[in-house]
C-alpha atoms as a PDB file:
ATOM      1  CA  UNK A   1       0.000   0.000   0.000  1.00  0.00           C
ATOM      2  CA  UNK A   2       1.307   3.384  -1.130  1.00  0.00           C
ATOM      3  CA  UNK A   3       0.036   6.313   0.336  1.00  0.00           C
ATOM      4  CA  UNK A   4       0.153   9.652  -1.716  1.00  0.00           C
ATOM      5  CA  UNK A   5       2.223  12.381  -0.869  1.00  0.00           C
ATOM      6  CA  UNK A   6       1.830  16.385  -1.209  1.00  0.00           C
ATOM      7  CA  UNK A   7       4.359  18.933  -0.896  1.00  0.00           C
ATOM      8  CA  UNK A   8       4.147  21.037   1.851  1.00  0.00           C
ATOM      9  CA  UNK A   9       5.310  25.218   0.953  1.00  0.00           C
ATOM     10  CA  UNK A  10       8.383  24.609   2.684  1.00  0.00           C
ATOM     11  CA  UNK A  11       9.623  21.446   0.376  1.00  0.00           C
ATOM     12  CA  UNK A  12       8.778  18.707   3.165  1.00  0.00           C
ATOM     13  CA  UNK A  13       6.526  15.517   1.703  1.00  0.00           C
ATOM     14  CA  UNK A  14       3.506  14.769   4.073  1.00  0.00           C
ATOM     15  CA  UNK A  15       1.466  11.590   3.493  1.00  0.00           C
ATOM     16  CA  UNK A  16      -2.360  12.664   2.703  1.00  0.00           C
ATOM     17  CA  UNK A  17      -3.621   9.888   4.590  1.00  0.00           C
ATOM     18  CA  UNK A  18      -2.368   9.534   8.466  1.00  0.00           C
ATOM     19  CA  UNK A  19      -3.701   7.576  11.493  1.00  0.00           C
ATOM     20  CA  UNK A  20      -5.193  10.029  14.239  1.00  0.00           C
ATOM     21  CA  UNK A  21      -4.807   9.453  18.187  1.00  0.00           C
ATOM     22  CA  UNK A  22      -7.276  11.693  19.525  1.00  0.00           C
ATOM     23  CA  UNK A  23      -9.639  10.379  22.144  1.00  0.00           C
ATOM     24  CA  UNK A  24      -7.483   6.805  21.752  1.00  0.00           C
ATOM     25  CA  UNK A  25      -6.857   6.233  25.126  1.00  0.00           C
ATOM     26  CA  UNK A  26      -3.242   6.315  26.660  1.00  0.00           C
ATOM     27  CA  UNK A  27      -3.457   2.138  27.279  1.00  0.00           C
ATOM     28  CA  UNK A  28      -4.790   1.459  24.287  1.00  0.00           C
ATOM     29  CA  UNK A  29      -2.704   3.697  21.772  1.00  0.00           C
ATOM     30  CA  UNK A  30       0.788   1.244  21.641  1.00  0.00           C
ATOM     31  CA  UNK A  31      -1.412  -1.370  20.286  1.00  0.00           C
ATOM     32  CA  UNK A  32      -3.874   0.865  17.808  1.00  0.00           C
ATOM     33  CA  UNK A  33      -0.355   2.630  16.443  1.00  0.00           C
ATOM     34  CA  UNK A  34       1.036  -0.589  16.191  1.00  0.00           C
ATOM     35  CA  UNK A  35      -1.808  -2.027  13.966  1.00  0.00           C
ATOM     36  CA  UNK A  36      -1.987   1.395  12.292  1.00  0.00           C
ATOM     37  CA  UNK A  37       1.382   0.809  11.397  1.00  0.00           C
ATOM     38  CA  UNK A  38       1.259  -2.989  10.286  1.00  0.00           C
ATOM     39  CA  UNK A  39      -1.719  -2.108   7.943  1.00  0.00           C
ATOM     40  CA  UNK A  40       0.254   0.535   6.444  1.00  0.00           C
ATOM     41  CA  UNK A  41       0.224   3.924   7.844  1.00  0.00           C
ATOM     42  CA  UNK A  42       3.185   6.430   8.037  1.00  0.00           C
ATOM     43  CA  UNK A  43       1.482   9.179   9.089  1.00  0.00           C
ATOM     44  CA  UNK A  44       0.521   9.648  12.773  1.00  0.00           C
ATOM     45  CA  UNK A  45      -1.180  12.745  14.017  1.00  0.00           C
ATOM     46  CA  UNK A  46      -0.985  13.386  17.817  1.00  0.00           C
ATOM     47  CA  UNK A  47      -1.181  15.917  20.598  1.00  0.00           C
ATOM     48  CA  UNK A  48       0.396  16.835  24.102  1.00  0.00           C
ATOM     49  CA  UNK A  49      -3.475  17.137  25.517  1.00  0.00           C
ATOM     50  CA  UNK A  50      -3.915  13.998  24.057  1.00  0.00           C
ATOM     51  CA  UNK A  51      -2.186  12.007  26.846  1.00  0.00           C
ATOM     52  CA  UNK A  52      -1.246   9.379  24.818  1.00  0.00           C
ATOM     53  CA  UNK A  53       2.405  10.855  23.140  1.00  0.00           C
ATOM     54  CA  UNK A  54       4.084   7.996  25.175  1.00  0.00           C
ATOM     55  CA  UNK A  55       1.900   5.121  23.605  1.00  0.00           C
ATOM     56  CA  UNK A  56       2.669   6.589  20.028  1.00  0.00           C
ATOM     57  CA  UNK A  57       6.513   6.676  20.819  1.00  0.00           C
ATOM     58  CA  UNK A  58       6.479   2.776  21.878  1.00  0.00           C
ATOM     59  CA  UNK A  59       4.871   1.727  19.278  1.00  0.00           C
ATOM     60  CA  UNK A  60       7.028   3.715  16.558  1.00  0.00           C
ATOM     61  CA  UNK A  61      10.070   2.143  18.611  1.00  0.00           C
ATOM     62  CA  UNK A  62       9.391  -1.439  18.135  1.00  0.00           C
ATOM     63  CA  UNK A  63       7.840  -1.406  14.777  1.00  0.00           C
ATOM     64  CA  UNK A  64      10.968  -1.719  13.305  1.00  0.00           C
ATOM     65  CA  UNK A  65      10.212   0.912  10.518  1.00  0.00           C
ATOM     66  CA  UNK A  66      12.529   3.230   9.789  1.00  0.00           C
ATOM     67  CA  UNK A  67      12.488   6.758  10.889  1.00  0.00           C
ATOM     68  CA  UNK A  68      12.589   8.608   7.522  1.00  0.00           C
ATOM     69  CA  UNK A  69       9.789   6.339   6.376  1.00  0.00           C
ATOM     70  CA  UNK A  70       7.601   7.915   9.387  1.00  0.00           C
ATOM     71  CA  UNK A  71       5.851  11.201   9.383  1.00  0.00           C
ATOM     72  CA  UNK A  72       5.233  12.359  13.211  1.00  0.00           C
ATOM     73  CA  UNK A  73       3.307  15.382  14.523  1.00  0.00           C
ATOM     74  CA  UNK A  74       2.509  16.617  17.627  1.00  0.00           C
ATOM     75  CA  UNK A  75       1.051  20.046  19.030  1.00  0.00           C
ATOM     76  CA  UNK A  76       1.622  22.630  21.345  1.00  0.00           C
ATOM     77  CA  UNK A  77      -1.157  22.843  23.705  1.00  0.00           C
ATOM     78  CA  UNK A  78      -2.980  26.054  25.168  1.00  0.00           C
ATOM     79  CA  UNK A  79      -1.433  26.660  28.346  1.00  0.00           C
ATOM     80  CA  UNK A  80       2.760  26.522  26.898  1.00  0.00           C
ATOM     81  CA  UNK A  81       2.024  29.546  24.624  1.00  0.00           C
ATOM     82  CA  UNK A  82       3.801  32.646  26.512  1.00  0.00           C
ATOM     83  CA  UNK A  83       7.546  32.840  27.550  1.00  0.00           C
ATOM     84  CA  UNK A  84      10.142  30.194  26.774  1.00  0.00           C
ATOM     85  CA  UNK A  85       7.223  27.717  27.470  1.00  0.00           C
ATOM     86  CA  UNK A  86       7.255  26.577  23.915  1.00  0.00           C
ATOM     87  CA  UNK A  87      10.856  24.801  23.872  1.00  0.00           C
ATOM     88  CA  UNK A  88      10.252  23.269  27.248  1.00  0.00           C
ATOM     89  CA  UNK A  89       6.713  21.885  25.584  1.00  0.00           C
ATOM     90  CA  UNK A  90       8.670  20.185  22.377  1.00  0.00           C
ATOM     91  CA  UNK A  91      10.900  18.897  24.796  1.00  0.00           C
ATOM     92  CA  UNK A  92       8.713  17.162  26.868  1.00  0.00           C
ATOM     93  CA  UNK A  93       6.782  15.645  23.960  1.00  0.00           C
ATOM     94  CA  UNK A  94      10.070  14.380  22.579  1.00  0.00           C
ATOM     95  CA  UNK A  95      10.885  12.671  25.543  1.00  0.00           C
ATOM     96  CA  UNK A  96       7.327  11.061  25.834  1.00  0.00           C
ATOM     97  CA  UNK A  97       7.496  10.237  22.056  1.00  0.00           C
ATOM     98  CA  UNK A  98      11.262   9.163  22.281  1.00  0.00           C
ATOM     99  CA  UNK A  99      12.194  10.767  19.279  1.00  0.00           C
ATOM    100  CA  UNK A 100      14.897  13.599  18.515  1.00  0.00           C
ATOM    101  CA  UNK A 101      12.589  15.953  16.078  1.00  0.00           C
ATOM    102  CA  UNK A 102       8.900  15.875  14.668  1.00  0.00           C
ATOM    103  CA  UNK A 103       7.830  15.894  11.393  1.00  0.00           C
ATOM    104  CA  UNK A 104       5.364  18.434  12.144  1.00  0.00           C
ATOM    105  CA  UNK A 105       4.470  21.065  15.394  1.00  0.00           C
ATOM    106  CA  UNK A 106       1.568  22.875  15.445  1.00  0.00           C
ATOM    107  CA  UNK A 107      -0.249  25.555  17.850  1.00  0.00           C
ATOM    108  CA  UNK A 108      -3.163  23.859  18.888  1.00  0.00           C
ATOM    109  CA  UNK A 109      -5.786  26.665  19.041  1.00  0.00           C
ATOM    110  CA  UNK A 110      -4.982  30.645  18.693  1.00  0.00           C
ATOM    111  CA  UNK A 111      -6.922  31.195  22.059  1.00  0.00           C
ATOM    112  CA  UNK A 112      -7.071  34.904  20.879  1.00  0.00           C
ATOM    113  CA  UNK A 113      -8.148  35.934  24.407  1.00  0.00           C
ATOM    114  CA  UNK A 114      -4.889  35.141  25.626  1.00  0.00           C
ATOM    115  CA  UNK A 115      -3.693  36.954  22.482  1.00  0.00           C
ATOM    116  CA  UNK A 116      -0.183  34.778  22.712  1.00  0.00           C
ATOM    117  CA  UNK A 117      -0.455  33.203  19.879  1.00  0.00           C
ATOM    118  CA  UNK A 118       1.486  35.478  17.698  1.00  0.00           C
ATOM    119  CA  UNK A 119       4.517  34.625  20.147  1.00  0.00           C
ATOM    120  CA  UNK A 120       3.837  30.953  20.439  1.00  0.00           C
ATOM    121  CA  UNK A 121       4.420  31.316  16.456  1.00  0.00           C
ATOM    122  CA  UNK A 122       7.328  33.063  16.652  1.00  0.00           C
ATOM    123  CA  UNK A 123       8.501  30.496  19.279  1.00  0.00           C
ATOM    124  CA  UNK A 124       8.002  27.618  16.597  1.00  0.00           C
ATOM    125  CA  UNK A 125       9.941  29.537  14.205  1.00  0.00           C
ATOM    126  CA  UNK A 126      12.798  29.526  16.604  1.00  0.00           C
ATOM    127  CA  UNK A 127      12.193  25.471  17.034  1.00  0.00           C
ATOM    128  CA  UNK A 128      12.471  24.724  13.366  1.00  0.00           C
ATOM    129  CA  UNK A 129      15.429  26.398  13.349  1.00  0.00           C
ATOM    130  CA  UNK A 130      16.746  24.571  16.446  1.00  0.00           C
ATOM    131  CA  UNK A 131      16.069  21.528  14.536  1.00  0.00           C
ATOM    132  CA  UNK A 132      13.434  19.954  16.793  1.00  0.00           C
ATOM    133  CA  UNK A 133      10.639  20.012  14.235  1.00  0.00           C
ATOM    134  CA  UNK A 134      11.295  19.945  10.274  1.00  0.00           C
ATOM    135  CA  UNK A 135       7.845  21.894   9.824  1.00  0.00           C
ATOM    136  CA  UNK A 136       5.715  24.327  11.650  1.00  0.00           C
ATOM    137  CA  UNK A 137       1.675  25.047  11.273  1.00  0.00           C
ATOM    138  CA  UNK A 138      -0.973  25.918  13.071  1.00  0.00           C
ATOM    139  CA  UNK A 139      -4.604  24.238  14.347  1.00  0.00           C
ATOM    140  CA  UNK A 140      -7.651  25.744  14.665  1.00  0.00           C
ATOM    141  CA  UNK A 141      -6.635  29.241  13.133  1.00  0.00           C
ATOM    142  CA  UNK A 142      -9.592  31.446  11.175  1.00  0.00           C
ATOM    143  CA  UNK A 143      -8.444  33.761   8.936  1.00  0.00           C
ATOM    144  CA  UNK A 144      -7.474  37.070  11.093  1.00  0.00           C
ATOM    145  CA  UNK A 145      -5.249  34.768  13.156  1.00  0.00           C
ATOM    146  CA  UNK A 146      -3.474  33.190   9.421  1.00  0.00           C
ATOM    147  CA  UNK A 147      -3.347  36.942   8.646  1.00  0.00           C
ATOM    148  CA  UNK A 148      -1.844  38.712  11.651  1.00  0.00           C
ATOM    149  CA  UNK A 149       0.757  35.862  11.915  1.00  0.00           C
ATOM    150  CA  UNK A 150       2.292  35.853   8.294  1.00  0.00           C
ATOM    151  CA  UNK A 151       1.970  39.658   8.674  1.00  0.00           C
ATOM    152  CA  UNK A 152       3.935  40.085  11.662  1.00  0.00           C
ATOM    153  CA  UNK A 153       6.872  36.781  10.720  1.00  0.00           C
ATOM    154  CA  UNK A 154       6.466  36.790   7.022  1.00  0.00           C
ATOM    155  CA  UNK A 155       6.491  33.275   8.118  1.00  0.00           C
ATOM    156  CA  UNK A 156       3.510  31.197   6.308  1.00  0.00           C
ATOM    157  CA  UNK A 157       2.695  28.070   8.130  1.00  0.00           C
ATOM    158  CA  UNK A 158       2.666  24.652   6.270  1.00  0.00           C
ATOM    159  CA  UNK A 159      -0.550  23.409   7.418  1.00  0.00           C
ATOM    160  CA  UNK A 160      -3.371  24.615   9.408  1.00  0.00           C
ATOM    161  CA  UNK A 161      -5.471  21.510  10.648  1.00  0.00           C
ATOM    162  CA  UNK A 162      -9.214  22.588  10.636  1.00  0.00           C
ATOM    163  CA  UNK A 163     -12.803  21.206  11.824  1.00  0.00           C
ATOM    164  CA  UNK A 164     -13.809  20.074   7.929  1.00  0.00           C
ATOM    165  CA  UNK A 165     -15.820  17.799   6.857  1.00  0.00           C
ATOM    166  CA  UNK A 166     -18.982  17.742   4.323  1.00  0.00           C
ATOM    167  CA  UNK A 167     -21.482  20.018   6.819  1.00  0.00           C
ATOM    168  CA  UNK A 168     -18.266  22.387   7.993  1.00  0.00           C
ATOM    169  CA  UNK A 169     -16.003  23.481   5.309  1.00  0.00           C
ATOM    170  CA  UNK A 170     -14.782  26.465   6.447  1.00  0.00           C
ATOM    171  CA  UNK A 171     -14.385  27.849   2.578  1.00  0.00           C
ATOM    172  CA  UNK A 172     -13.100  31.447   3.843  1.00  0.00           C
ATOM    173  CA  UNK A 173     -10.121  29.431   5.766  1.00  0.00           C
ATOM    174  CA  UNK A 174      -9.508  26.664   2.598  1.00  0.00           C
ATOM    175  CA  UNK A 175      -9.747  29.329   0.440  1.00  0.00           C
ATOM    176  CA  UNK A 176      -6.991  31.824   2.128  1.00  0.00           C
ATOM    177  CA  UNK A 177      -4.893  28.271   2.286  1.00  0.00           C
ATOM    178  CA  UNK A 178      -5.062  27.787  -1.359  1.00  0.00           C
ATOM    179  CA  UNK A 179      -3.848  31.500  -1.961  1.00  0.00           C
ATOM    180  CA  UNK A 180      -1.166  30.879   0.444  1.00  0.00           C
ATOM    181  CA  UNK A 181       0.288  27.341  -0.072  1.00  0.00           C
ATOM    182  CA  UNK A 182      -0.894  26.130   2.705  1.00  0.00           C
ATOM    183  CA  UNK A 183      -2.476  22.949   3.239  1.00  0.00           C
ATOM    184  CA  UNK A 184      -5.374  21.889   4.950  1.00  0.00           C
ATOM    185  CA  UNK A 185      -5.505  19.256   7.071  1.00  0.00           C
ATOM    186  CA  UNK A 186      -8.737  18.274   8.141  1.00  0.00           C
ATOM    187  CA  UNK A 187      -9.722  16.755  11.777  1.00  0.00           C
ATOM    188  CA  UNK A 188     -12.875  15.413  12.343  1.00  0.00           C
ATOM    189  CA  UNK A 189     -13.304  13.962   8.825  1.00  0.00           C
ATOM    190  CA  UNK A 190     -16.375  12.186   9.190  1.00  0.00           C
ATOM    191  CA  UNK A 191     -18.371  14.850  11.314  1.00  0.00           C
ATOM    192  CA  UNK A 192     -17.379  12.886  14.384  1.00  0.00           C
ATOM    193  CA  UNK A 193     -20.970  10.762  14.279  1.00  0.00           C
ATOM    194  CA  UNK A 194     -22.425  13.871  15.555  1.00  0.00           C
ATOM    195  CA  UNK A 195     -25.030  14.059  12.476  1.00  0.00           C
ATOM    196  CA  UNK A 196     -26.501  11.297   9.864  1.00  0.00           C
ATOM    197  CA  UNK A 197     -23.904  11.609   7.772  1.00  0.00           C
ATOM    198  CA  UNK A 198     -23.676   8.278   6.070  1.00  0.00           C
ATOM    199  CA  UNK A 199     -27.362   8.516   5.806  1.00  0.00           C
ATOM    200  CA  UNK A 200     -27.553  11.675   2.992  1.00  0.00           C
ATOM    201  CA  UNK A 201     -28.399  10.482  -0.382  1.00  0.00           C
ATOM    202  CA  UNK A 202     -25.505  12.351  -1.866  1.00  0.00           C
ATOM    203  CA  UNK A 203     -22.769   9.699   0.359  1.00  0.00           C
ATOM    204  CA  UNK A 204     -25.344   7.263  -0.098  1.00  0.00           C
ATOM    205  CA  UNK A 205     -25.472   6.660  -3.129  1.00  0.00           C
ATOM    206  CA  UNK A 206     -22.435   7.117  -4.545  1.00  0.00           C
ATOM    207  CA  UNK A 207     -20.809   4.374  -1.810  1.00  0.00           C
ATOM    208  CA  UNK A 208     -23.533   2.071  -3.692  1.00  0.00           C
ATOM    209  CA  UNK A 209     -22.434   3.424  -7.337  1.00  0.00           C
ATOM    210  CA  UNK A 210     -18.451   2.356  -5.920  1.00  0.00           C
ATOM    211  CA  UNK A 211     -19.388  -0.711  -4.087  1.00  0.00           C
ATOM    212  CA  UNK A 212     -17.657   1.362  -0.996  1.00  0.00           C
ATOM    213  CA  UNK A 213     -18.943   2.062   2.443  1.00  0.00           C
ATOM    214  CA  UNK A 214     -20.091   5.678   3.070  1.00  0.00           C
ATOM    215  CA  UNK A 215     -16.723   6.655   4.979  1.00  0.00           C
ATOM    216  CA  UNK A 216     -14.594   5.222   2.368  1.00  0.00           C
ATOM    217  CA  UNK A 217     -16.717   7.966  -0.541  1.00  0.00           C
ATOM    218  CA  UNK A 218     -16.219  10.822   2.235  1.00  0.00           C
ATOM    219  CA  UNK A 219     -12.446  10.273   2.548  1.00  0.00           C
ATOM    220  CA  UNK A 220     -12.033   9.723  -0.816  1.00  0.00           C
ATOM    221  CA  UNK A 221     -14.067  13.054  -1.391  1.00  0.00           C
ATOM    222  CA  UNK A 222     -11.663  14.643   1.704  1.00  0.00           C
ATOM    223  CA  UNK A 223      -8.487  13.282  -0.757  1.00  0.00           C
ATOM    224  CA  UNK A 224      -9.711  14.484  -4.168  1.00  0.00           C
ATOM    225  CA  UNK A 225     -10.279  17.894  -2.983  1.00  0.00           C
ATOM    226  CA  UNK A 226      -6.363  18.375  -1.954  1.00  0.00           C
ATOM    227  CA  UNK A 227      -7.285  17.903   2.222  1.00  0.00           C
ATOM    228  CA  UNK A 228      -4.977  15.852   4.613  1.00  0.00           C
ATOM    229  CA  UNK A 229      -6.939  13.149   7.099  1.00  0.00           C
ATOM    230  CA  UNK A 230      -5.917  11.165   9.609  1.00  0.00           C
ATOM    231  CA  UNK A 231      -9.353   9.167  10.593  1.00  0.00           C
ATOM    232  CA  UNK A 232      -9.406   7.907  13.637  1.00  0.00           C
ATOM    233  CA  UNK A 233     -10.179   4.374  15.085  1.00  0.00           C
ATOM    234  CA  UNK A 234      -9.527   1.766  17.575  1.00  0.00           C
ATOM    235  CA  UNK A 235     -10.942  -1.340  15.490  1.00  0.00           C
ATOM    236  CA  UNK A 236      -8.228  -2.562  12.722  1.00  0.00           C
ATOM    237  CA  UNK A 237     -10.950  -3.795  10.449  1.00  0.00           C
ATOM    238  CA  UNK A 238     -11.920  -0.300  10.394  1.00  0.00           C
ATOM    239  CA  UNK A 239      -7.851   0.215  10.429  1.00  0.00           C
ATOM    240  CA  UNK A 240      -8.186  -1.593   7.030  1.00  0.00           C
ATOM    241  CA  UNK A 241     -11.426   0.097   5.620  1.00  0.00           C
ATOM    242  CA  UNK A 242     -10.090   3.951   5.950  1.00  0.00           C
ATOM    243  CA  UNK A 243      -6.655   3.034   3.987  1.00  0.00           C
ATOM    244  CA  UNK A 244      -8.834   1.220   1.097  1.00  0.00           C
ATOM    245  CA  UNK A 245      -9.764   4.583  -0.543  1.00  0.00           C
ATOM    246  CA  UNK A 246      -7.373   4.681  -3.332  1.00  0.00           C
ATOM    247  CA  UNK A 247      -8.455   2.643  -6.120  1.00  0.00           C
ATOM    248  CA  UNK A 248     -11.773   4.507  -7.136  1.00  0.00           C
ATOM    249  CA  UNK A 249     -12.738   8.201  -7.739  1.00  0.00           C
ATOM    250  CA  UNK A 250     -15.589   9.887  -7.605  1.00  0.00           C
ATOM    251  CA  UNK A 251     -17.082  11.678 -10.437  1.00  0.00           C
ATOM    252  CA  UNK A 252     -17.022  15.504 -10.751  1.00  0.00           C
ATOM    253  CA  UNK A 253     -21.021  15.436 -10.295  1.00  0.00           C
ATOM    254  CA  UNK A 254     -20.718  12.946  -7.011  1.00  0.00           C
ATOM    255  CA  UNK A 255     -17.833  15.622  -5.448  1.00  0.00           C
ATOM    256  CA  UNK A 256     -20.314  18.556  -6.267  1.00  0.00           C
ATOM    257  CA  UNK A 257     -23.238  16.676  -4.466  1.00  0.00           C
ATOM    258  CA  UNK A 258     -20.992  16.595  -1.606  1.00  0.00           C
ATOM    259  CA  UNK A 259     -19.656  19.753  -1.657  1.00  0.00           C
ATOM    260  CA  UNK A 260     -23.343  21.025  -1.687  1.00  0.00           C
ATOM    261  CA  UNK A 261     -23.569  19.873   1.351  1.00  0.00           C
ATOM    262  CA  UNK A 262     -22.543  22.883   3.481  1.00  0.00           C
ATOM    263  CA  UNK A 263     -25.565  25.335   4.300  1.00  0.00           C
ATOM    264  CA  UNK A 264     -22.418  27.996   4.417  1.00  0.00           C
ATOM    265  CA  UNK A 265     -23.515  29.508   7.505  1.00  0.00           C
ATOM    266  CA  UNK A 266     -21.319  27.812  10.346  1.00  0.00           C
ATOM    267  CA  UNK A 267     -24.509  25.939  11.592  1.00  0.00           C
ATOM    268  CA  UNK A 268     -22.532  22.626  10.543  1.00  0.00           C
ATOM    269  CA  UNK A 269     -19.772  22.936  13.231  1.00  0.00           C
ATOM    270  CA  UNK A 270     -20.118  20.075  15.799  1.00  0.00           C
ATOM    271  CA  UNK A 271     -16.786  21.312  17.432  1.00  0.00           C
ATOM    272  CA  UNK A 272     -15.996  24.574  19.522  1.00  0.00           C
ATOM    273  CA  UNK A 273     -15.317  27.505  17.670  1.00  0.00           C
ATOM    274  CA  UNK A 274     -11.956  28.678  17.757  1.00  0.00           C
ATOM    275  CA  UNK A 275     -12.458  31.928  19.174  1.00  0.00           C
ATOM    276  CA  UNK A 276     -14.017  30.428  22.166  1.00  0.00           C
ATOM    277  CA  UNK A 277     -11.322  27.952  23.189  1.00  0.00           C
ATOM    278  CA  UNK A 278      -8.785  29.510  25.250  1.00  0.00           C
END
C-alpha cells in the first residue's frame, strides 16, 4: 500500500492519509499505532493534551520501521504559549514520544483571548530552526489569526489543521490556504458521528455506485479535494477500511453533491469555535 504524498510550501513531503490518536486512550494507543502501522500507515497525528504521546513513541520504537519512512506530529497545547514555554513543551513531547525531532508542530488553538499566539508562532519559528521540528503550522486558526501571523513573521505556516468535513467546510479558511500554499488538514473527517452523515443520499449513493462504504466515498471526497486526514479508530478492520480509498474516484457530479452539502452559515460545526477555546 502506497500512500500519496503532497508537498508542503516549505519542500517537506507529508502523506495525505495519516492515522489520528485523539480520544485513543493512553493504554490502548501502543497497540492501535502498532496495527496502524502494520496495515500501512506512516502518518501519525498526535497531541500533548492527548495524553497518549508515550503510547505513540512505543509503538514507533518497536515497529521496526525506519524513521525517515515515518511522518510524526505533535502540538503545542494552550497553556505553553507565553515565555520560553514553547521549547520546554517540544521537549517534553520528545521525551514522551522518544524521538529527537517531529515531522510536524503545530499551535493547537490561537486562544485569541490570551492573544499569545502570535509569540507561540514566533517560538516555533525559533524550534524549526533549532532543529526539533522539520515543519511548523498551526490548528484551529480562522483567517485574522493566518493573517496577523504571516503579517507580523512573514512566516507562512505549512498546514493549518481545521474542523472540515462535508457540513463544515470552512471555505473562507480553505480558500486563504489555497492562496497561500498552505495545506489543509482536516480533523474530524467524518463529522465525528455527531449528524446522519452516512445517511444523505448524496454519500449514499455514490458508496452504492463504488461498491464502498459511506466513509470510504467521504475520505475519498476529503483526498480528491487536496485535504490531509488522519481518521481515527480503535478497530483494525476499520484500520483496514479507511486506507482502502485509493483505487476509485468519484465523479465531478458525485464531489459537487458533496460539496453542496454545506448550508455555508457555520450551523454545521459540531466542534468549539476557535475563538471560544482559550
Amino acid at each position: 500500500m502506497t500512500i500519496p504524498t503532497v508537498q508542503l510550501n516549505d519542500g517537506y513531503d507529508i502523506p495525505q492519509l495519516g492515522y489520528g490518536v485523539f480520544r485513543v486512550p493512553a493504554g490502548d494507543t501502543e497497540r492501535a499505532v502498532s496495527e496502524a502501522l502494520e496495515v500501512g500507515y506512516r502518518h501519525i497525528d498526535t497531541a500533548a493534551i492527548y495524553g497518549n504521546e508515550e503510547g505513540v513513541g512505543a509503538a514507533i520504537a518497536n515497529s521496526g520501521i525506519p524513521r525517515r519512512e515515518l511522518f510524526v506530529t505533535t502540538k503545542l497545547w494552550n497553556d505553553r504559549h507565553d515565555g520560553n514555554d514553547p521549547h520546554d513543551a517540544i521537549r517534553e513531547s520528545l521525551d514522551r514520544l522518544g524521538l529527537e525531532r517531529v515531522d510536524l508542530y503545530l499551535i493547537h488553538w490561537p486562544t485569541p483571548a490570551k492573544d499569545n499566539y502570535l509569540h507561540a508562532w514566533e517560538q516555533l519559528i525559533e524550534l524549526r530552526a533549532a532543529g526539533l521540528t522539520r515543519s511548523i503550522g498551526v490548528s484551529n486558526f480562522l483567517v485574522p489569526h493566518l493573517e496577523r501571523i504571516v503579517a507580523a513573521t512573514g512566516v507562512v505556516p505549512a498546514v493549518d489543521q481545521i474542523e472540515l468535513h462535508p457540513a463544515h467546510q470552512q471555505r473562507d479558511v480553505t480558500d486563504w490556504a489555497a492562496a497561500q500554499d498552505v495545506r489543509i488538514e482536516a480533523w474530524g473527517p467524518l463529522g465525528q458521528g455527531k449528524y446522519d452523515l452516512f445517511g444523505i443520499p448524496a454519500v449514499r449513493e455514490a458508496a452504492s455506485a463504488h461498491q464502498k462504504s459511506p466513509a470510504q466515498v467521504v475520505l475519498r471526497w476529503h483526498l480528491q479535494k487536496g485535504n490531509i486526514v488522519f481518521p481515527k479508530s480503535v478497530r483494525r478492520e476499520r484500520l483496514e477500511e479507511n486506507i482502502d480509498v485509493f483505487d476509485f474516484e468519484l465523479s465531478d457530479a458525485e464531489l459537487r453533491a458533496i460539496d453542496a452539502l454545506d448550508p455555508g452559515d457555520g450551523t454545521g460545526r459540531v466542534s468549539s469555535h476557535p475563538d471560544e477555546v482559550n
